[in-house]
Protein backbone atom coordinates (compact mmCIF):
# COMPACT_ATOMS: atom_id res chain seq x y z
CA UNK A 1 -10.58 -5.13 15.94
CA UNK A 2 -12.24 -6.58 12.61
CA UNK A 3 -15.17 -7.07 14.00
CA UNK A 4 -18.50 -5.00 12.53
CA UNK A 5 -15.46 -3.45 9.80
CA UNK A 6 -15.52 -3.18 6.46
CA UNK A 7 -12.43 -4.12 4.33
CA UNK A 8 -11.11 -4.17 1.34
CA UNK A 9 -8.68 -6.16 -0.22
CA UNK A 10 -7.01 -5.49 -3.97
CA UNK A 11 -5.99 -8.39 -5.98
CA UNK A 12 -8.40 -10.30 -3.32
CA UNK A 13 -8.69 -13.66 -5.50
CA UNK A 14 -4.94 -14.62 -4.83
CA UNK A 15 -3.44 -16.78 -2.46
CA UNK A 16 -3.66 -14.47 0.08
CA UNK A 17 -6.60 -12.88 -0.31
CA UNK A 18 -8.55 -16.19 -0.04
CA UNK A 19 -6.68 -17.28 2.81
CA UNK A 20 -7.08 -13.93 4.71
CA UNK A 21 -10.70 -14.23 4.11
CA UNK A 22 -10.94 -17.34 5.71
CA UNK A 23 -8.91 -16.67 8.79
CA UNK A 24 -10.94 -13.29 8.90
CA UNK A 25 -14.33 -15.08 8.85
CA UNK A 26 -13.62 -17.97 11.17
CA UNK A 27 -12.54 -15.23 13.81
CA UNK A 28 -14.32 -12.15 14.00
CA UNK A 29 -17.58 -10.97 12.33
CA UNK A 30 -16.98 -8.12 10.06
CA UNK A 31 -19.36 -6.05 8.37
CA UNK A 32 -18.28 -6.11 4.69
CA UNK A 33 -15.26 -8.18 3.46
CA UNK A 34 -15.06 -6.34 -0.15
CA UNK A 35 -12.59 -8.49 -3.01
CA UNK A 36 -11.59 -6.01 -5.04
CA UNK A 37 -9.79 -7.41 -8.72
CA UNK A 38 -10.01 -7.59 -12.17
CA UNK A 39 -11.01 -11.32 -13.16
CA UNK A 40 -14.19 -12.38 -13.12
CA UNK A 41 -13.61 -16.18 -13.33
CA UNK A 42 -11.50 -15.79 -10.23
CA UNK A 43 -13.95 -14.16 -8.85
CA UNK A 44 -16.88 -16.57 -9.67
CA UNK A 45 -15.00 -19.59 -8.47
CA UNK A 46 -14.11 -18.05 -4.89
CA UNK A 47 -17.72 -16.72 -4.46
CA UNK A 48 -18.73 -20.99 -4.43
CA UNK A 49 -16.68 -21.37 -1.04
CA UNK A 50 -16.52 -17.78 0.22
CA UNK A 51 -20.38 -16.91 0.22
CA UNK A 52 -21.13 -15.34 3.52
CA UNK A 53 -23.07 -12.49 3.68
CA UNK A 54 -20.75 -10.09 4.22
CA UNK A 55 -18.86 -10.67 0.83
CA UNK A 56 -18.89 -8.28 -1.69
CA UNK A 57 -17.31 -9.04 -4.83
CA UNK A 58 -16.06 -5.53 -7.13
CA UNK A 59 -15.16 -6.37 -10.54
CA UNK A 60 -11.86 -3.64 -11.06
CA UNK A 61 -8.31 -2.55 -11.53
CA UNK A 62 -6.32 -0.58 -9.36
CA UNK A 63 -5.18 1.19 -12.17
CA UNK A 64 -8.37 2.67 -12.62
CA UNK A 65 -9.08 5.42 -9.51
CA UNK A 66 -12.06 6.67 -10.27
CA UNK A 67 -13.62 2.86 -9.51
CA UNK A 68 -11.20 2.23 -6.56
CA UNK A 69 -12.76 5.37 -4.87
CA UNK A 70 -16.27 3.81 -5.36
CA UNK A 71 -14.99 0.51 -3.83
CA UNK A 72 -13.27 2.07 -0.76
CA UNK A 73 -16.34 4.27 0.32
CA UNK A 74 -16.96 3.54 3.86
CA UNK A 75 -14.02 1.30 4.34
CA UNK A 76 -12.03 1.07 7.39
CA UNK A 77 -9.25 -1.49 6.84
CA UNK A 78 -7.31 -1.76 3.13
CA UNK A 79 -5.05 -4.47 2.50
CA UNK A 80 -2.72 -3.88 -1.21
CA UNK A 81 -2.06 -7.25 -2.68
CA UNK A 82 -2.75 -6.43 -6.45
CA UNK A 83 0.56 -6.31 -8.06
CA UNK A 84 1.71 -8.09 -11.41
CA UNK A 85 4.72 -10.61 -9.34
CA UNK A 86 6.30 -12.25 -12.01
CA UNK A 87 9.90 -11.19 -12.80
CA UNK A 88 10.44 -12.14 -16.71
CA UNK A 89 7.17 -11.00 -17.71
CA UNK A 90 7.71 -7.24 -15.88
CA UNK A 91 11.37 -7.34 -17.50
CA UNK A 92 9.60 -8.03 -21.03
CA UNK A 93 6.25 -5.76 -20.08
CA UNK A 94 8.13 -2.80 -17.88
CA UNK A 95 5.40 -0.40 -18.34
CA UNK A 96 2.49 -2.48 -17.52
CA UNK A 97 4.29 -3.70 -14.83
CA UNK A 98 4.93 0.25 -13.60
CA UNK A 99 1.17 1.13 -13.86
CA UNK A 100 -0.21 -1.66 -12.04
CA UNK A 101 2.37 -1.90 -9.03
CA UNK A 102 3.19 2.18 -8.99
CA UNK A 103 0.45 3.98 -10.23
CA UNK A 104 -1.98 1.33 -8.99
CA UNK A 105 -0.14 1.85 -5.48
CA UNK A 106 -0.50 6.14 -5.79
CA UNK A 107 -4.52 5.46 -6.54
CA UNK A 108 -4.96 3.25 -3.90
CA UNK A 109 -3.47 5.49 -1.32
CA UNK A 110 -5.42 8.82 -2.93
CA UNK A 111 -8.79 6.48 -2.43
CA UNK A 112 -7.80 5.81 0.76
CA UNK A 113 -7.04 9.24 2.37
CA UNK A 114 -10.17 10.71 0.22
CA UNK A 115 -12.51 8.17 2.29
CA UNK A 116 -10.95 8.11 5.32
CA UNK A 117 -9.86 4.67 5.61
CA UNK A 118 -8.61 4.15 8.82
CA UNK A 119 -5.30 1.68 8.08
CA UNK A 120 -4.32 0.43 5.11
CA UNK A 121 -1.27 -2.05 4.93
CA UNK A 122 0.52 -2.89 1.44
CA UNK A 123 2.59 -6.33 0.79
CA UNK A 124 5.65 -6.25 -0.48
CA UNK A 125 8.29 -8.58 -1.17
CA UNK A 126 11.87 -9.09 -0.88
CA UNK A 127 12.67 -8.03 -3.92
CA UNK A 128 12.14 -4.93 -3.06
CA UNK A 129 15.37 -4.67 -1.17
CA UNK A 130 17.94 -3.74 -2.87
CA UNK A 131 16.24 -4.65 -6.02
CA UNK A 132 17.90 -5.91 -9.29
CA UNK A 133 15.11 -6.38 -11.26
CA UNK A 134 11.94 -4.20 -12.40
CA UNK A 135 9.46 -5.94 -10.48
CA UNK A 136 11.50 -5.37 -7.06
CA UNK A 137 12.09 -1.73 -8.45
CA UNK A 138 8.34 -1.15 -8.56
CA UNK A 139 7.60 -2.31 -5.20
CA UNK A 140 9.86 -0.40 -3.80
CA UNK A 141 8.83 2.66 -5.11
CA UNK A 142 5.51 1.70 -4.51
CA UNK A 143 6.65 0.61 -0.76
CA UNK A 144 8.43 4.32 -0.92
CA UNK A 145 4.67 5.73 -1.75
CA UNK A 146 3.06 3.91 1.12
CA UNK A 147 5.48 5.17 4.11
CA UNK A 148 5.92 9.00 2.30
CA UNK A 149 1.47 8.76 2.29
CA UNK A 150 1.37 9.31 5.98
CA UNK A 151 3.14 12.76 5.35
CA UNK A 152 0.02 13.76 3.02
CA UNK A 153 -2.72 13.01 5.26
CA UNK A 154 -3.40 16.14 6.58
CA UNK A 155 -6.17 15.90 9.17
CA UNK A 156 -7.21 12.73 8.24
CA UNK A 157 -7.23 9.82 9.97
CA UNK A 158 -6.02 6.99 7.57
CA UNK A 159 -2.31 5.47 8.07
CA UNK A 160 -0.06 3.69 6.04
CA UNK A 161 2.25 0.84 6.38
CA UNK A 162 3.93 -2.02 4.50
CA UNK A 163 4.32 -5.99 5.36
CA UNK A 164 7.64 -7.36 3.41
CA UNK A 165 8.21 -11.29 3.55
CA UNK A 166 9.45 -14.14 1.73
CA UNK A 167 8.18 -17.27 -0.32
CA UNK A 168 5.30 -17.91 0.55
CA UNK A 169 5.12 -22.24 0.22
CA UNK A 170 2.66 -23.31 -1.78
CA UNK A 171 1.48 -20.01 -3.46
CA UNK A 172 0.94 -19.69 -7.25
CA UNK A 173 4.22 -19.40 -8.82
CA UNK A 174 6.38 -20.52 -6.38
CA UNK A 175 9.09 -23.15 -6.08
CA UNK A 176 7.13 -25.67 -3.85
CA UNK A 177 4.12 -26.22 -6.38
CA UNK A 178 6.26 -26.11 -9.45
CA UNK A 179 8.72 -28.59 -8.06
CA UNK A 180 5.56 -31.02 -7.18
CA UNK A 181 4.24 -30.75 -10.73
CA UNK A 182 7.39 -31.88 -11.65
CA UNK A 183 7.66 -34.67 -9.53
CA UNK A 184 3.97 -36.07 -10.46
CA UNK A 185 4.65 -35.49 -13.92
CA UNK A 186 7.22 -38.05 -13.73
CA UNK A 187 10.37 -35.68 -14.32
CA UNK A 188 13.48 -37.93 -14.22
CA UNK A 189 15.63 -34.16 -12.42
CA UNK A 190 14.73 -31.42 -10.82
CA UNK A 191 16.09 -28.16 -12.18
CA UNK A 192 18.27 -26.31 -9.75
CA UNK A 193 19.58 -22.44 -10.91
CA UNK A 194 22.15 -22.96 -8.13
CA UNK A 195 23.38 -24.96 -5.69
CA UNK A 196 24.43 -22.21 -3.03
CA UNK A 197 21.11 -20.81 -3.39
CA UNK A 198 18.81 -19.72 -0.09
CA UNK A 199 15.35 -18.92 0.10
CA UNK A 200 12.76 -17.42 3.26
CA UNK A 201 10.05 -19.59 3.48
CA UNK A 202 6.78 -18.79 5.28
CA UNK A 203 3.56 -20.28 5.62
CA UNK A 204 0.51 -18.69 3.58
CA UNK A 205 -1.76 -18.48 7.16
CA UNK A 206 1.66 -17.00 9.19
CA UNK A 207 1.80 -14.32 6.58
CA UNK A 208 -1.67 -13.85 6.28
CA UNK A 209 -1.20 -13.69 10.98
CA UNK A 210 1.35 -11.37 10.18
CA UNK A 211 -0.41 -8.81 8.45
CA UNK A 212 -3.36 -8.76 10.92
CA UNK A 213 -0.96 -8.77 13.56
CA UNK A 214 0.56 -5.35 12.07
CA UNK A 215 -2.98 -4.04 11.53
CA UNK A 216 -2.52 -3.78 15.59
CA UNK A 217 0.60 -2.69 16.19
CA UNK A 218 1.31 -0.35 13.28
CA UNK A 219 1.87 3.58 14.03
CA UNK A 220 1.71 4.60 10.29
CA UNK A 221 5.22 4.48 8.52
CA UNK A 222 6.78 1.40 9.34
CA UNK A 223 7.77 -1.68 6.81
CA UNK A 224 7.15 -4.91 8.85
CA UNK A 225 9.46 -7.81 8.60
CA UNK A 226 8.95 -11.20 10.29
CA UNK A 227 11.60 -13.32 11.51
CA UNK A 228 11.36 -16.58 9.77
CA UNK A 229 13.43 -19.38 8.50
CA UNK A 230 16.06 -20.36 5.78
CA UNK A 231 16.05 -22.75 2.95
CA UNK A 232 18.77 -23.92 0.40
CA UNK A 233 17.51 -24.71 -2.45
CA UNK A 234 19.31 -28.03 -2.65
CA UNK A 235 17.83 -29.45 0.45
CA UNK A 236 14.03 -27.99 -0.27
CA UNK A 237 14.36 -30.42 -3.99
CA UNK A 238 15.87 -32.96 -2.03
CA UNK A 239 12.82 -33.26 0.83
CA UNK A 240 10.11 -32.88 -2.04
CA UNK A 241 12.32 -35.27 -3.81
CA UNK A 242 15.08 -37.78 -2.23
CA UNK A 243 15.35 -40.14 -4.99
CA UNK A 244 15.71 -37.28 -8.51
CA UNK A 245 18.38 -36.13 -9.29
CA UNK A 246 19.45 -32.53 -9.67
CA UNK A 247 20.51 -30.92 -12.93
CA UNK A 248 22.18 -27.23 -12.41
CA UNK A 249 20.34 -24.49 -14.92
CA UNK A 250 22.25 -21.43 -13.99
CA UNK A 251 20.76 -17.99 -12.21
CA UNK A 252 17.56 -16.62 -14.01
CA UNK A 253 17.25 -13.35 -15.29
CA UNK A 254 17.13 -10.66 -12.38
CA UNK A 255 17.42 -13.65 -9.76
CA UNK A 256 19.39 -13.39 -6.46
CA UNK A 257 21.43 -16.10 -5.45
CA UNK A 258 20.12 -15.35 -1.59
CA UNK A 259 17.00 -12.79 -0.19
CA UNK A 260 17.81 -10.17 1.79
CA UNK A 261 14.71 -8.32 3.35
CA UNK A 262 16.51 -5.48 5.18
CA UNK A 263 19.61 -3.52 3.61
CA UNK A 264 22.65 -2.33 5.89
CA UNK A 265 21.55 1.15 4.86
CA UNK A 266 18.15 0.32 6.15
CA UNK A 267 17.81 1.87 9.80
CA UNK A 268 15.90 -1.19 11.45
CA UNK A 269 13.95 -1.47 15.29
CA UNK A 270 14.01 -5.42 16.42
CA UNK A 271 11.22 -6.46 18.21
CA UNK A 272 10.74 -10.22 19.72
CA UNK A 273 8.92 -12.31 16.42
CA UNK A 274 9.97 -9.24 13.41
CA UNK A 275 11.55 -6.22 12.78
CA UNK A 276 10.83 -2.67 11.52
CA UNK A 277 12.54 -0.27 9.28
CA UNK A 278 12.08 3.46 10.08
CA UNK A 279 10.97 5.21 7.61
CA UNK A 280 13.77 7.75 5.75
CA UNK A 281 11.43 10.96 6.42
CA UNK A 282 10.22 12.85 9.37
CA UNK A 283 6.12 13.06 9.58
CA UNK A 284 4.33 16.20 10.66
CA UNK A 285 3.25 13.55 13.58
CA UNK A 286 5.74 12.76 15.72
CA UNK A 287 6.23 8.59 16.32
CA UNK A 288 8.91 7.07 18.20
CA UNK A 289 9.10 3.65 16.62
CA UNK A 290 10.83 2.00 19.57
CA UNK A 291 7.65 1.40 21.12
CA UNK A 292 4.63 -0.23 18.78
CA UNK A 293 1.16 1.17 19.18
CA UNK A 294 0.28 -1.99 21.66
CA UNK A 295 3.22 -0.20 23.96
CA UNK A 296 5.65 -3.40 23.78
CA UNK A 297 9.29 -2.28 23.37
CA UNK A 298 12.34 -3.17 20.66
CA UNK A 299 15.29 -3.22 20.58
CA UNK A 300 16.93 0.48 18.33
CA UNK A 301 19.97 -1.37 16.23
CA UNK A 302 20.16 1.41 14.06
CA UNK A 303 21.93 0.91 10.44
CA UNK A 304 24.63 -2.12 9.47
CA UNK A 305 22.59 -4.67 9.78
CA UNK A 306 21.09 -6.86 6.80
CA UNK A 307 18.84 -8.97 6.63
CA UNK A 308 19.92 -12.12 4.31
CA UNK A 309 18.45 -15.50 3.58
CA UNK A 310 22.13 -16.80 3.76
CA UNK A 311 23.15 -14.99 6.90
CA UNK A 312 19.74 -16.34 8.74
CA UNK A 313 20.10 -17.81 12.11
CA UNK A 314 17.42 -19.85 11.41
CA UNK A 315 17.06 -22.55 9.27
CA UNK A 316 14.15 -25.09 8.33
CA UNK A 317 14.92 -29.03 8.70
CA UNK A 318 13.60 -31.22 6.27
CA UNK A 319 11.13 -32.27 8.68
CA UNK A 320 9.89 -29.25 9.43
CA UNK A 321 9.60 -28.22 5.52
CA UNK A 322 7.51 -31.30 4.82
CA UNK A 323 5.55 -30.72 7.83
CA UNK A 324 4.95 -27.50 5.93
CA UNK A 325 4.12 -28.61 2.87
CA UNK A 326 1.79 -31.57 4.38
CA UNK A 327 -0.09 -28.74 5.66
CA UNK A 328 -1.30 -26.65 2.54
């Protein structure tokens, strides 16, 4: 379905922008893959490996809507990864933090139904659930924004939905890389916030498979969630590092001591590899979520049922982590 499109990606220089463009261009032949963000280094460096012809490179912000309606003209396909992700610095910074990840999100959805994208998917995270800090209360008003822009679309054709996963291993930021740098900078312990700790993992190219997956299957509305595996903490340090010691640091700032993804509030649709929440409103177009727009069934389980890194049925061995890891 990519092929001979045009699409856009926000905050296109991160880990998953560059790893979505490289899936996208080993497998179908697009028309315009447009990397929409606001550094120019970034964008320099990934223009040396990703310099097909069908790259376009926009220097802009998503706060700024006048130059997200320029980038979007004549795009079918929107992915929203532009968001500022990092927890202390949106707790310290709460109103930069609000205009990238909530007004950015409102301009990117007016651009969107003023050209007439056809889909546009957001990312979220799970911080979003249930949130208890102000980057997880951003996203999910900003999530809230995505599934309440299908009600606004009028006679246009562009839908909205949202992808929501875990840690992704080996992106920027995350435990995996930090715990490495650690390790080769010849730390004598790793730091551990807590020992009962959990984590999602998930692979940079199955979330990037994830969201193209959803581009497929989405009606307009729903908030994706794949079913992937658990992590403690403890046994994550212990694969990277058998030999270290651990030294307990205590719960960061607006940390949870487990993920949850989907609330018991949330009313959620179970499907064979993911689930999907409903959205809370009714649209003008009538959608019976049961049934994805590929016609394969799931399973209504309504509310009560949550989501939780702790309460997973599925768990990663140390094997299968470093297999994992081996392959970033």
């Amino acid at each position: 379905m990519f092929n001979n499109k045009n699409i856009l990606i926000t905050g296109g220089t991160g880990s998953f922008g560059k790893k979505y463009t490289e899936i996208i261009l080993s497998k179908y032949k697009p028309n315009k893959i447009i990397i929409f963000s606001r550094d120019e280094l970034k964008q320099y460096e990934m223009e040396q490996t990703f310099n097909d012809g069908c790259m376009r490179y926009f220097i802009g912000d998503v706060r700024d809507a006048e130059r997200l309606e320029e980038a979007m003209s004549g795009v079918d396909y929107v992915i929203h990864a532009a968001a500022l992700k990092h927890v202390p610095v949106a707790e310290y910074n709460p109103m930069e933090c609000i205009k990238t990840n909530i007004n950015g999100a409102e301009n990117v959805i007016k651009a969107a139904i003023k050209n007439r994208v056809e889909k546009v998917i957001a990312l979220s995270t799970d911080k979003a659930s249930g949130p208890i800090n102000l980057y997880g209360a951003t996203k999910l008003v900003s999530d809230k924004l995505f599934v309440a822009a299908n009600n606004v679309v009028g006679d246009k054709r562009t839908r909205f939905a949202v992808a929501r996963y875990g840690n992704v291993v080996g992106s920027r930021g995350s435990v995996v890389p930090f715990f490495k740098k650690l390790i080769d900078d010849g730390e004598k312990e790793i730091p551990i916030t807590d020992t009962k700790m959990t984590r999602f993992l998930i692979t940079l190219e199955d979330g990037v498979k994830f969201v193209l997956d959803n581009f497929k299957r989405m009606h307009g509305g729903e908030i994706f969630i794949p079913k992937i595996p658990s992590m403690k903490i403890t046994e994550l340090a212990l694969s990277l590092a058998p030999k270290l010691p651990h030294k307990i640091i205590g719960i960061r700032p607006g940390e949870k001591l487990h993920e949850v993804m989907i609330t018991a509030d949330d009313s959620v649709v179970e499907f064979d590899t993911y689930y999907v929440i409903k959205p809370t409103i009714q649209f003008n177009h009538a959608v019976s979520y049961i049934s994805n727009a590929l016609d394969k069934d799931g399973t209504d389980i309504g509310v009560g049922f949550e989501y939780n890194s702790f309460k997973n049925t599925k768990w990663l061995t140390s094997d299968e982590f470093l297999d994992m890891v081996e392959k970033l």
